[in-house]
PDB file of N, CA and C in Angstrom:
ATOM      1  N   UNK A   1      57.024  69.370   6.432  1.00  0.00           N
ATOM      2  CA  UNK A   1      58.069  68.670   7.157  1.00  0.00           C
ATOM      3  C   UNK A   1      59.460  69.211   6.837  1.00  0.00           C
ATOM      4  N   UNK A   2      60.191  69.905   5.680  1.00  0.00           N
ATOM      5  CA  UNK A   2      60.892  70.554   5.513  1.00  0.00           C
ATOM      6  C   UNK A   2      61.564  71.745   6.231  1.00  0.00           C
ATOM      7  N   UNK A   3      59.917  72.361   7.045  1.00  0.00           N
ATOM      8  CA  UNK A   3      60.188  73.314   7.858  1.00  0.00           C
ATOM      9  C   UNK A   3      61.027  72.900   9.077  1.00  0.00           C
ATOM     10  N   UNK A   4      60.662  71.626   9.354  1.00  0.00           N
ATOM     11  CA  UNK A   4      61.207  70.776  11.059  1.00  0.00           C
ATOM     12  C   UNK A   4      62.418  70.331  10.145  1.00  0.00           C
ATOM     13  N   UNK A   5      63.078  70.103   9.061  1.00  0.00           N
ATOM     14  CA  UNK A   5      64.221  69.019   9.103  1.00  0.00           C
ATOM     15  C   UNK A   5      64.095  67.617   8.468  1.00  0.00           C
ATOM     16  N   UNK A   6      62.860  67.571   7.914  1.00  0.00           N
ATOM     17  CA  UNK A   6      62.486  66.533   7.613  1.00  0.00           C
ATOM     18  C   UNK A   6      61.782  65.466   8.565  1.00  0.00           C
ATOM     19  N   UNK A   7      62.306  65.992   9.908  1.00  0.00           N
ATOM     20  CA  UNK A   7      61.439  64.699  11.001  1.00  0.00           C
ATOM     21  C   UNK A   7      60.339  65.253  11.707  1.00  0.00           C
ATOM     22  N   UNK A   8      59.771  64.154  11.858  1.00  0.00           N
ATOM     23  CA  UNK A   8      58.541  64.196  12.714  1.00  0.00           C
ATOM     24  C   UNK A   8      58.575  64.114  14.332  1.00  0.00           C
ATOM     25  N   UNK A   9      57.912  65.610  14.125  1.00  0.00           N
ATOM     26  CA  UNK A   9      57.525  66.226  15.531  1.00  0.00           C
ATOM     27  C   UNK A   9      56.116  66.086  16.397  1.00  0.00           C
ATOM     28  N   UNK A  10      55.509  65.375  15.825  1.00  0.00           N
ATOM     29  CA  UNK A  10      53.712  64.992  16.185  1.00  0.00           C
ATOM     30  C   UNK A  10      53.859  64.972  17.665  1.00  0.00           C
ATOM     31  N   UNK A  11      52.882  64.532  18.501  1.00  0.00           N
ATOM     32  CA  UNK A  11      52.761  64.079  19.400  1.00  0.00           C
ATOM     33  C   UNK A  11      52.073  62.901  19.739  1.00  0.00           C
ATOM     34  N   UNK A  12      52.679  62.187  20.640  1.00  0.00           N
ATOM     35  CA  UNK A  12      52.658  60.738  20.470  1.00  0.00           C
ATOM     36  C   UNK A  12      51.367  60.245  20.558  1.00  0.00           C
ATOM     37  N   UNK A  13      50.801  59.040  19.811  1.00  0.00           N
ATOM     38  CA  UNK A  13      49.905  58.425  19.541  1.00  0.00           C
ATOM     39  C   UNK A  13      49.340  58.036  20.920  1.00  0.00           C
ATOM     40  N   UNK A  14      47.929  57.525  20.907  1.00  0.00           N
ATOM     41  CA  UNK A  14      46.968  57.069  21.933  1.00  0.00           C
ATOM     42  C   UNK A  14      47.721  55.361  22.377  1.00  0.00           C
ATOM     43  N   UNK A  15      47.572  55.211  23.290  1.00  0.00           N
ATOM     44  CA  UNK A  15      48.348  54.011  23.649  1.00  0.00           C
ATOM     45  C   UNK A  15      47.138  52.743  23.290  1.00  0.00           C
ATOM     46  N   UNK A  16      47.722  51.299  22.689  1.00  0.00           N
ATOM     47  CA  UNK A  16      47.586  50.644  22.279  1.00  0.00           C
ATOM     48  C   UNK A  16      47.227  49.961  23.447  1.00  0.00           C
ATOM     49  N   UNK A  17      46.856  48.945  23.821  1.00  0.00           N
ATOM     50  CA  UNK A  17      46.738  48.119  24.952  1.00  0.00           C
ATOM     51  C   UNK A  17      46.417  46.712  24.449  1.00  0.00           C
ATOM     52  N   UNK A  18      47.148  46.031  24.668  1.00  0.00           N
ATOM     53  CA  UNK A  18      47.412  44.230  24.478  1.00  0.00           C
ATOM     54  C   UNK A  18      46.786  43.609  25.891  1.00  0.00           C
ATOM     55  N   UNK A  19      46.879  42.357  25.666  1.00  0.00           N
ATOM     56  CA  UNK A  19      46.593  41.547  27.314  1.00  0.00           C
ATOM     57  C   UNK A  19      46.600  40.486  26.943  1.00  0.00           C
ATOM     58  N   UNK A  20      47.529  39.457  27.751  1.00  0.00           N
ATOM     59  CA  UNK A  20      47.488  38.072  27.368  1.00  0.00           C
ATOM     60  C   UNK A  20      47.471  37.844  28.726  1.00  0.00           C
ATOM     61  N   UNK A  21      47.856  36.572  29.137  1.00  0.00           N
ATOM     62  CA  UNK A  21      47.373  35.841  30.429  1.00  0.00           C
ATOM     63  C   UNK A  21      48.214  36.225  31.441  1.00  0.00           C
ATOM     64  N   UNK A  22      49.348  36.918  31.065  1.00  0.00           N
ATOM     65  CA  UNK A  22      50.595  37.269  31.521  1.00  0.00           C
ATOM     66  C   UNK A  22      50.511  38.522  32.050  1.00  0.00           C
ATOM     67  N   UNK A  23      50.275  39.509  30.816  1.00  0.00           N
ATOM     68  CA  UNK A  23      50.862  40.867  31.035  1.00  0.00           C
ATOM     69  C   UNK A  23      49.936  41.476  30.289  1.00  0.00           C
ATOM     70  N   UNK A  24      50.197  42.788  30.623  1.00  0.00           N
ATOM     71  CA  UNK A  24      49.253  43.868  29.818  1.00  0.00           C
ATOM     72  C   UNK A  24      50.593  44.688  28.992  1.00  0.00           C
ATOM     73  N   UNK A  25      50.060  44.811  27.132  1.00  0.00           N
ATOM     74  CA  UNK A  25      51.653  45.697  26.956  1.00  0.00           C
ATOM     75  C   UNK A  25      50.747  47.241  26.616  1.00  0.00           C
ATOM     76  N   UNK A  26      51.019  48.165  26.841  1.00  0.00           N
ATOM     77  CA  UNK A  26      50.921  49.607  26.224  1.00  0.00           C
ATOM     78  C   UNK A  26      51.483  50.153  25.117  1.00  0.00           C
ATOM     79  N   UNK A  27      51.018  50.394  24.101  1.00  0.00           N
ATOM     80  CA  UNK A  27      52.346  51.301  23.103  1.00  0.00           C
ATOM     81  C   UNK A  27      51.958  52.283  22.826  1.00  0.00           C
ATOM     82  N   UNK A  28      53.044  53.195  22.889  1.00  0.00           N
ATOM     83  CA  UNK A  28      52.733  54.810  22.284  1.00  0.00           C
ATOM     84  C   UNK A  28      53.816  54.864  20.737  1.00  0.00           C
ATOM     85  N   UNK A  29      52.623  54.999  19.842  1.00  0.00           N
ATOM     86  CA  UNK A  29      53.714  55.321  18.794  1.00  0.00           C
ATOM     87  C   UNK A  29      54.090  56.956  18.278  1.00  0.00           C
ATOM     88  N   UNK A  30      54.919  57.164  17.468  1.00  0.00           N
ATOM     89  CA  UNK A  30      55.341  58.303  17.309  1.00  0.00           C
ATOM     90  C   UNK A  30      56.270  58.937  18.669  1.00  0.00           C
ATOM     91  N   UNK A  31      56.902  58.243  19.100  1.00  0.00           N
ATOM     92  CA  UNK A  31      57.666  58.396  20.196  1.00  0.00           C
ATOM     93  C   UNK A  31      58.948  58.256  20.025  1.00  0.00           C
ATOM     94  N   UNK A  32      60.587  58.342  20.291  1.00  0.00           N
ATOM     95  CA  UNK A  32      61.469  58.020  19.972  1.00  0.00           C
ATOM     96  C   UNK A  32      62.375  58.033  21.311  1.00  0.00           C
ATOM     97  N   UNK A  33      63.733  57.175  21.042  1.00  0.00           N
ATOM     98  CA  UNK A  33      64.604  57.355  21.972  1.00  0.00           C
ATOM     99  C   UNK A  33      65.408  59.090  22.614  1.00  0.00           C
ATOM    100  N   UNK A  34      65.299  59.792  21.377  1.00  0.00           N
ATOM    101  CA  UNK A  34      65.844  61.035  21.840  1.00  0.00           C
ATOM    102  C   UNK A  34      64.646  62.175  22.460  1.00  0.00           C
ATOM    103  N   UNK A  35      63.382  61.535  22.663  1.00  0.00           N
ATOM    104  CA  UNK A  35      62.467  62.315  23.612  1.00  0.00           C
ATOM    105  C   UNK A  35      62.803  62.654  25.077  1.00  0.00           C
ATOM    106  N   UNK A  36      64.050  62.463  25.297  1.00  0.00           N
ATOM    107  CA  UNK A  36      64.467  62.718  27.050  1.00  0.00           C
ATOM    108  C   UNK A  36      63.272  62.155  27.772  1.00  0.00           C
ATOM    109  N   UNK A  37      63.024  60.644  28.034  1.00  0.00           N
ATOM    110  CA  UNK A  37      61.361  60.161  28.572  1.00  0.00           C
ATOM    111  C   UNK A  37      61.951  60.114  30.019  1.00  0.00           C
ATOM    112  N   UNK A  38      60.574  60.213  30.527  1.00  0.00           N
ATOM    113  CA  UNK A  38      60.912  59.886  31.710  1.00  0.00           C
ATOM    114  C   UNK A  38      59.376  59.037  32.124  1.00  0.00           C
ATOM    115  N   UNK A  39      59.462  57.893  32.834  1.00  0.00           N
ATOM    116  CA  UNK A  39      58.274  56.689  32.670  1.00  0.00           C
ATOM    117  C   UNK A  39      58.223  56.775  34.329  1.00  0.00           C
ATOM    118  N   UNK A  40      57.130  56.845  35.065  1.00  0.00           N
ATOM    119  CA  UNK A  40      57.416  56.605  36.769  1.00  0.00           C
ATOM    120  C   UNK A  40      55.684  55.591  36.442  1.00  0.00           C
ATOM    121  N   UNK A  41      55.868  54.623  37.675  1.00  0.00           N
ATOM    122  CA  UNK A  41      54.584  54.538  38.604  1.00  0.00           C
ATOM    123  C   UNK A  41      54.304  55.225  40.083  1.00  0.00           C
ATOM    124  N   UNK A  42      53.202  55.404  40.316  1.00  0.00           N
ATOM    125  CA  UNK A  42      52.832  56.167  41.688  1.00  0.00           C
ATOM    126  C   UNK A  42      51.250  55.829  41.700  1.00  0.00           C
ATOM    127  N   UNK A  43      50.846  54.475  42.841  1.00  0.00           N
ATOM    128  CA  UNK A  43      49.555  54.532  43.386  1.00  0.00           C
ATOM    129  C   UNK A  43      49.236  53.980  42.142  1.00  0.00           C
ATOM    130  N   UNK A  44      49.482  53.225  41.479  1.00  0.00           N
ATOM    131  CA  UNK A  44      48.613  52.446  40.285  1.00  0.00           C
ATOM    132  C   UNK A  44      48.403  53.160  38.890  1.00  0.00           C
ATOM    133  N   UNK A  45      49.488  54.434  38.624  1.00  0.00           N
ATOM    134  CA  UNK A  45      49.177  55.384  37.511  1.00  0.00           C
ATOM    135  C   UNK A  45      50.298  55.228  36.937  1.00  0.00           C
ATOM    136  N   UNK A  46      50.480  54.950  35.715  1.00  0.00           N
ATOM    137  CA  UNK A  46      51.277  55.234  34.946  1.00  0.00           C
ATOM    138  C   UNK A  46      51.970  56.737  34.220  1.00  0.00           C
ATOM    139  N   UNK A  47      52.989  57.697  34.649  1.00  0.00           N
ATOM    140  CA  UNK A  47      52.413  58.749  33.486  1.00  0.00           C
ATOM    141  C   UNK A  47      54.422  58.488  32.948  1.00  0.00           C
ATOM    142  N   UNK A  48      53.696  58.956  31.814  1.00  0.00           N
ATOM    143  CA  UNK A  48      55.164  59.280  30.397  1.00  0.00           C
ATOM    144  C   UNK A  48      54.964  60.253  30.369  1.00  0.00           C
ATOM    145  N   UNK A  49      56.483  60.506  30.276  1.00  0.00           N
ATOM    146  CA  UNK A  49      56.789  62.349  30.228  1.00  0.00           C
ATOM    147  C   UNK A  49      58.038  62.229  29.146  1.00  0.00           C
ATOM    148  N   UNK A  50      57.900  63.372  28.099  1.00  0.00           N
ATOM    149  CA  UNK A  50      58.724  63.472  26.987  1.00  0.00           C
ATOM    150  C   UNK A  50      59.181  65.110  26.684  1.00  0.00           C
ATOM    151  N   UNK A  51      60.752  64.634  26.250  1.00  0.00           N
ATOM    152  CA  UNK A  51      60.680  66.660  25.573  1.00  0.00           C
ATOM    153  C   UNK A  51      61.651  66.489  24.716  1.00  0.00           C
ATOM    154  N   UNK A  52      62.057  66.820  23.611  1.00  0.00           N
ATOM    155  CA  UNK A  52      62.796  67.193  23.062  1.00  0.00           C
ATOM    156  C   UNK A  52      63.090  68.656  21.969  1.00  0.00           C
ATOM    157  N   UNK A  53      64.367  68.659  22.463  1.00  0.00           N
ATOM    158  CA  UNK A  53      64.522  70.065  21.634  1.00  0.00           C
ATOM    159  C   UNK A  53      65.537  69.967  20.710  1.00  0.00           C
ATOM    160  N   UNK A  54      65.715  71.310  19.992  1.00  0.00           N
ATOM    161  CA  UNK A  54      66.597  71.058  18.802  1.00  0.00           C
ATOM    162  C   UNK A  54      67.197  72.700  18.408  1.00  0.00           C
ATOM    163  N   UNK A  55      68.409  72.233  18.980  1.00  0.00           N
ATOM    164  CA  UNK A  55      68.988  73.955  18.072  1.00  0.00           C
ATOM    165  C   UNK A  55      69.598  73.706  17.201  1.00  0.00           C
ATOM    166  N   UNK A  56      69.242  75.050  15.733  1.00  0.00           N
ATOM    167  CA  UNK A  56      70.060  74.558  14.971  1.00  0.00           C
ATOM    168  C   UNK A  56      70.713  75.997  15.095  1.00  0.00           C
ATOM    169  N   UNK A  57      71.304  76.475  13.514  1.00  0.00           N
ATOM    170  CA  UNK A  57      71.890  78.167  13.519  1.00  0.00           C
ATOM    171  C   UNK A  57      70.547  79.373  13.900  1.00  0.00           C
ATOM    172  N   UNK A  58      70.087  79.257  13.289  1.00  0.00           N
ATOM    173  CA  UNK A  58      68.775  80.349  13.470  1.00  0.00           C
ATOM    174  C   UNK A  58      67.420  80.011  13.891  1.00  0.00           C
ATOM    175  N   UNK A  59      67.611  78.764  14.467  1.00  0.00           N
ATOM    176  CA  UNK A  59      66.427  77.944  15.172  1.00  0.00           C
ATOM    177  C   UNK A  59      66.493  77.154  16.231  1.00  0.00           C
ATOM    178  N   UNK A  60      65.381  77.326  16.762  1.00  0.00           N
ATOM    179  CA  UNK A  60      64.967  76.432  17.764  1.00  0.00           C
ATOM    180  C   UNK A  60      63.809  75.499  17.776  1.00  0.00           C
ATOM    181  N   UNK A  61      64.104  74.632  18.045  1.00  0.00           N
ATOM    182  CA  UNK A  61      62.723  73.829  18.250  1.00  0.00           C
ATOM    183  C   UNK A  61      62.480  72.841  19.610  1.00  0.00           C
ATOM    184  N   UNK A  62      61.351  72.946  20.166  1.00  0.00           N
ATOM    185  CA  UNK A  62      61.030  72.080  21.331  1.00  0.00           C
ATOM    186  C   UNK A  62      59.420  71.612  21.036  1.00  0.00           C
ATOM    187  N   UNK A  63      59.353  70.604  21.677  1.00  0.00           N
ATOM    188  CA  UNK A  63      57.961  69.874  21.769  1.00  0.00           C
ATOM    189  C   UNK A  63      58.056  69.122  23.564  1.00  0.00           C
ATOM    190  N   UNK A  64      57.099  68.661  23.990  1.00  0.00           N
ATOM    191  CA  UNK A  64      57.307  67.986  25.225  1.00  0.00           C
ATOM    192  C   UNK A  64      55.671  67.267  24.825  1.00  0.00           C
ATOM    193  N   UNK A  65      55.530  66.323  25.948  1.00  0.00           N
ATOM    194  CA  UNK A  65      54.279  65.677  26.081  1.00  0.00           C
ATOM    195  C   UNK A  65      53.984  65.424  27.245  1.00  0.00           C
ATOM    196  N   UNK A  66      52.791  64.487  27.639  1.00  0.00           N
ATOM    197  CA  UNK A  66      52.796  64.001  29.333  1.00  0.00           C
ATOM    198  C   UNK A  66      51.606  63.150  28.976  1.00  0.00           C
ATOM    199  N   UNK A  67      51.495  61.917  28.586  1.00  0.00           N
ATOM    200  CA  UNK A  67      50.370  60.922  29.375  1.00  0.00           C
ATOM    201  C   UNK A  67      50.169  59.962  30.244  1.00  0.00           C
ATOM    202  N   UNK A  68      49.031  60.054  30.963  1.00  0.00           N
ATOM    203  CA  UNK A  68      49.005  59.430  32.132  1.00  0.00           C
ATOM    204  C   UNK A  68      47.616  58.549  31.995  1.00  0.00           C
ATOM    205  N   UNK A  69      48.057  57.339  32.654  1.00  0.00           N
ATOM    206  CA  UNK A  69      47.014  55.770  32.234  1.00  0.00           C
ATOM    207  C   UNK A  69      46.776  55.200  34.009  1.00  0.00           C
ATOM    208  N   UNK A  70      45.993  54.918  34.083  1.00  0.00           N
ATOM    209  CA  UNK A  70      45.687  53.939  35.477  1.00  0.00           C
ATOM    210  C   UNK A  70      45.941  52.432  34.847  1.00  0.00           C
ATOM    211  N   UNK A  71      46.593  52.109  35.742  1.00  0.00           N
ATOM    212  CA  UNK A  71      46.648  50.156  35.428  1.00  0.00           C
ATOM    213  C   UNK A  71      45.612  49.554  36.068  1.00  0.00           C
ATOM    214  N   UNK A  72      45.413  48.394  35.782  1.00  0.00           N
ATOM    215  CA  UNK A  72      44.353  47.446  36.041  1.00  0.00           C
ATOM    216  C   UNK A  72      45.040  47.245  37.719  1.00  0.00           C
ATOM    217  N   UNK A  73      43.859  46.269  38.579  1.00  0.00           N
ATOM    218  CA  UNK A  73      44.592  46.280  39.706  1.00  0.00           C
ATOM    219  C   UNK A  73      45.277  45.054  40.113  1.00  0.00           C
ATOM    220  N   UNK A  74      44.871  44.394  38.767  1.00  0.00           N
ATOM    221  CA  UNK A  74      46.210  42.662  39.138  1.00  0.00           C
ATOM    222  C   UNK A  74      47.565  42.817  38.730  1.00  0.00           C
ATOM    223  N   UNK A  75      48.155  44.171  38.433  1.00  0.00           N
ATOM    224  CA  UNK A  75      49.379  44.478  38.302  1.00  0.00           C
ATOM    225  C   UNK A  75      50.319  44.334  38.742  1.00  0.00           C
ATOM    226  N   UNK A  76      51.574  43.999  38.477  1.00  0.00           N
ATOM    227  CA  UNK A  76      52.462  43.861  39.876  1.00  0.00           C
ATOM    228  C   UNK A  76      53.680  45.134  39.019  1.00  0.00           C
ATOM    229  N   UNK A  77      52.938  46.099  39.905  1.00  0.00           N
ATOM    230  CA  UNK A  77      54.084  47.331  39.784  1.00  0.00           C
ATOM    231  C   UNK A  77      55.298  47.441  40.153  1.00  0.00           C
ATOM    232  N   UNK A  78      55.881  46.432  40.758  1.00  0.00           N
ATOM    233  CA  UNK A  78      57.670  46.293  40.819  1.00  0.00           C
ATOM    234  C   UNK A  78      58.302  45.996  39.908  1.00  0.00           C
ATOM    235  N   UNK A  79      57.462  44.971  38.955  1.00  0.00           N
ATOM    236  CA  UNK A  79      58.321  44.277  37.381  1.00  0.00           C
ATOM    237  C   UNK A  79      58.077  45.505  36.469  1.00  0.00           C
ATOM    238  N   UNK A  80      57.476  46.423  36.360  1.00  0.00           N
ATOM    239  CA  UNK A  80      57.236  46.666  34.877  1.00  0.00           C
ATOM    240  C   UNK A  80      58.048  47.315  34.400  1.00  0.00           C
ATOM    241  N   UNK A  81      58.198  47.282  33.017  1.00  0.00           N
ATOM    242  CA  UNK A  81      59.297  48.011  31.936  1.00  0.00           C
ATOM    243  C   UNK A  81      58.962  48.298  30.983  1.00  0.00           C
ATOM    244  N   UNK A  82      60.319  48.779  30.568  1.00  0.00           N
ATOM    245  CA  UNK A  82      59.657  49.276  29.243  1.00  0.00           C
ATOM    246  C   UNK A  82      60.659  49.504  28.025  1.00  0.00           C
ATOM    247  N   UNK A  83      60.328  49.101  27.008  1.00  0.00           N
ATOM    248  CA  UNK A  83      61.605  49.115  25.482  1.00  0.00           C
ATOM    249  C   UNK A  83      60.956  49.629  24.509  1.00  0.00           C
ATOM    250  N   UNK A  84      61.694  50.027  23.322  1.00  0.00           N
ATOM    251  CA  UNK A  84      61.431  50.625  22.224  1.00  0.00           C
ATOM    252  C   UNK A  84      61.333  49.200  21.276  1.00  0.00           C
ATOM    253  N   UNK A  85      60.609  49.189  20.504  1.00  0.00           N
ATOM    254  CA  UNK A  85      60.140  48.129  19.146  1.00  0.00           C
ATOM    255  C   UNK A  85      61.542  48.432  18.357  1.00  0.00           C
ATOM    256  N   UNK A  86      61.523  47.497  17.294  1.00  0.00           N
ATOM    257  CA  UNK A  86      62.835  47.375  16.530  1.00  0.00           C
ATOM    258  C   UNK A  86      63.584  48.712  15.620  1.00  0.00           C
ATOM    259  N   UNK A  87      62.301  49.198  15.443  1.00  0.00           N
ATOM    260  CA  UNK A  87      62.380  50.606  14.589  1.00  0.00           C
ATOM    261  C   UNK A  87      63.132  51.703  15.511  1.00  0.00           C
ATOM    262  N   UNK A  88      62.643  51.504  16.776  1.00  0.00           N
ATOM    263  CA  UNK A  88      63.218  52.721  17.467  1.00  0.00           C
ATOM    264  C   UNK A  88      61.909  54.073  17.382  1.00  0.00           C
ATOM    265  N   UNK A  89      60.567  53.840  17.254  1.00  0.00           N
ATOM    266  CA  UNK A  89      59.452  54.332  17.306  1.00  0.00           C
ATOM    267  C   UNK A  89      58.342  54.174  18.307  1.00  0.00           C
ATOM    268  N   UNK A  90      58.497  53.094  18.625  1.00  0.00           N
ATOM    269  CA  UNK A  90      56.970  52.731  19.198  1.00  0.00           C
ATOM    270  C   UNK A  90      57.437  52.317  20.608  1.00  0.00           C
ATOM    271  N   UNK A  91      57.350  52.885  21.565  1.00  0.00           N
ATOM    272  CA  UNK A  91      57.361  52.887  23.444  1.00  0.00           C
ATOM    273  C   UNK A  91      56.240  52.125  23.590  1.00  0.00           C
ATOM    274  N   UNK A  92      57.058  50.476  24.458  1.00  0.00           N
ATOM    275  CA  UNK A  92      56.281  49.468  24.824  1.00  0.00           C
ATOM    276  C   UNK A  92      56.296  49.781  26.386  1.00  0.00           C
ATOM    277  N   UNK A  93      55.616  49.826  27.275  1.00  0.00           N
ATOM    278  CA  UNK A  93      55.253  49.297  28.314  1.00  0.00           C
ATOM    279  C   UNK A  93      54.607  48.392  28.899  1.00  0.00           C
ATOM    280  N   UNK A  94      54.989  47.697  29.103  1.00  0.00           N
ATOM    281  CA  UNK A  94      54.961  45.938  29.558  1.00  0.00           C
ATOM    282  C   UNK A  94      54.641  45.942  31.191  1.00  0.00           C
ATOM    283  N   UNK A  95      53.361  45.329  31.849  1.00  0.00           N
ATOM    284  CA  UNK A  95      52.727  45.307  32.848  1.00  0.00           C
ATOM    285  C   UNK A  95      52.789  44.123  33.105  1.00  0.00           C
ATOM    286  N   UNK A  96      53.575  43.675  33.991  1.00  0.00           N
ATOM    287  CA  UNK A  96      53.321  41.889  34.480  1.00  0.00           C
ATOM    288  C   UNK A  96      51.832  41.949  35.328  1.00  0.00           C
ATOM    289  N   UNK A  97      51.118  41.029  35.358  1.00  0.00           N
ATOM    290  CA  UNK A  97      49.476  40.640  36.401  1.00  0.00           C
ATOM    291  C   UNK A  97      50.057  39.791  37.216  1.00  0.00           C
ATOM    292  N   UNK A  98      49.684  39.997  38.727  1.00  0.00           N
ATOM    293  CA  UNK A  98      50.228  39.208  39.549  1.00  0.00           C
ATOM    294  C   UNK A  98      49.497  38.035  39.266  1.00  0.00           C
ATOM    295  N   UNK A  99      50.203  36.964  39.482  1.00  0.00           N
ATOM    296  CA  UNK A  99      49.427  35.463  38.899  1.00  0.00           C
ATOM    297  C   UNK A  99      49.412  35.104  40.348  1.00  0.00           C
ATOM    298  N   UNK A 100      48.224  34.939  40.683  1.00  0.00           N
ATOM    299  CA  UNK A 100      47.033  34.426  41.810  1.00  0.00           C
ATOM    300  C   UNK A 100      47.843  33.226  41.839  1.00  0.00           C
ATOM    301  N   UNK A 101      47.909  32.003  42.948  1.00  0.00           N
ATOM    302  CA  UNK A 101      48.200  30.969  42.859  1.00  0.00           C
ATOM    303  C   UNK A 101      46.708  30.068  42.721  1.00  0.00           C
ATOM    304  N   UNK A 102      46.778  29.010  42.273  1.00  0.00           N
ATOM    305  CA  UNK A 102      45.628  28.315  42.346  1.00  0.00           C
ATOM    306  C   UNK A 102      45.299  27.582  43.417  1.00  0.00           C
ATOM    307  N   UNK A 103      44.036  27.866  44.376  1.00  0.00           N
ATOM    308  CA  UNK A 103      43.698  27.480  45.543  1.00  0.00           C
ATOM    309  C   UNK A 103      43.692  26.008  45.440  1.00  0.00           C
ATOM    310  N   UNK A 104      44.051  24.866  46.200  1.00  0.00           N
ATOM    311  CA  UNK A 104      43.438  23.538  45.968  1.00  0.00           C
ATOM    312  C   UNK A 104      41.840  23.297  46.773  1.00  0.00           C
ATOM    313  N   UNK A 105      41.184  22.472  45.728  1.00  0.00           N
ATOM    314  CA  UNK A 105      40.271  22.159  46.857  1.00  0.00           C
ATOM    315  C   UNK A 105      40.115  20.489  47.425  1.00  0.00           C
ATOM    316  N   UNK A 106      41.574  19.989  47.362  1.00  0.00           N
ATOM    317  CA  UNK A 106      41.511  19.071  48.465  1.00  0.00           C
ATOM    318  C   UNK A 106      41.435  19.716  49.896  1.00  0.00           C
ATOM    319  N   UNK A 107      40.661  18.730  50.808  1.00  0.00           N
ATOM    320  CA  UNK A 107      40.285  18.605  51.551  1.00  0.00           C
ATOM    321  C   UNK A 107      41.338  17.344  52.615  1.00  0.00           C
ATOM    322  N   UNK A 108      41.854  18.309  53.759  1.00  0.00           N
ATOM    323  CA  UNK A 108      42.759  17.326  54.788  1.00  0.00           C
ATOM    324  C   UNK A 108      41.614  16.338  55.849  1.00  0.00           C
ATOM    325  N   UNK A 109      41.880  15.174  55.588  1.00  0.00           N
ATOM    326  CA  UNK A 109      41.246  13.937  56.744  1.00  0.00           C
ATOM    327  C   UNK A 109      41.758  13.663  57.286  1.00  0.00           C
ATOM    328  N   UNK A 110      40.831  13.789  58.540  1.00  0.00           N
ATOM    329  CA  UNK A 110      41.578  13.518  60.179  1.00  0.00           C
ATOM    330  C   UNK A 110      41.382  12.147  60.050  1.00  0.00           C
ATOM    331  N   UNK A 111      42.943  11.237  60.727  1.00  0.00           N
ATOM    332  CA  UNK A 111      42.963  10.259  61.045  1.00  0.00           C
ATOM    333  C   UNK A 111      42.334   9.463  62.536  1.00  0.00           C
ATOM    334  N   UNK A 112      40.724   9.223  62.903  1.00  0.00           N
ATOM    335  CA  UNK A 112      40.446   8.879  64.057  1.00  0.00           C
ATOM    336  C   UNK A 112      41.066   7.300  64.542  1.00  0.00           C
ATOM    337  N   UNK A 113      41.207   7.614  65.721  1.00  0.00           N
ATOM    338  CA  UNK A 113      41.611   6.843  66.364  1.00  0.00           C
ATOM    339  C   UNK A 113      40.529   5.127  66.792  1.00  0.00           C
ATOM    340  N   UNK A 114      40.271   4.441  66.574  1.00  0.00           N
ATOM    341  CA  UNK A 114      38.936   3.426  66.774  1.00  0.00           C
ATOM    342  C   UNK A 114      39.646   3.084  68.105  1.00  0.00           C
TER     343      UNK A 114
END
């Protein structure tokens, strides 16, 4: 690690996947704010795209990445986002599920006339 500067250059971890009744969250760790990310949806796919480089006097350094995830299909791909955890490491992506309304099964009675 001396050779890089002391920081870590890995490439980012396998994404985590949460799910509560709400949302689905994703995390990629080993990720940071100065990765130049770029996060899109298209057709139900998620992909993260990362690069960062580094000049110093007699060096260069670059790394980039690219993963790409399919979402579930109760997603509602207009809300989703995405933040860094407190550390400034770990890339959350947060999937809202469209919440179905609950059908009733009352039943409307016609008022006959006698």
């Amino acid at each position: 690690s001396d050779f890089f500067g002391g920081e870590t250059w890995g490439v980012p971890g396998n994404e985590k996947v949460e799910e509560d009744e709400k949302q689905y969250t994703f995390s990629f760790n080993n990720v940071s704010g100065n990765d130049n990310l770029n996060i899109e949806v298209e057709d139900g796919v998620v992909s993260v795209k990362g690069k960062m480089e580094k000049k110093e006097k007699n060096s260069y350094f670059s790394r980039s990445f690219h993963r790409s995830f399919t979402l579930p299909a109760n997603v509602d791909n207009k809300n989703i986002h995405a933040n860094f955890d407190e550390k400034g490491s770990v890339l959350k992506i947060v999937a809202p599920k469209i919440m179905e309304k609950k059908k009733s099964n009352a039943k409307q009675i016609k008022i006959s006339k006698i």
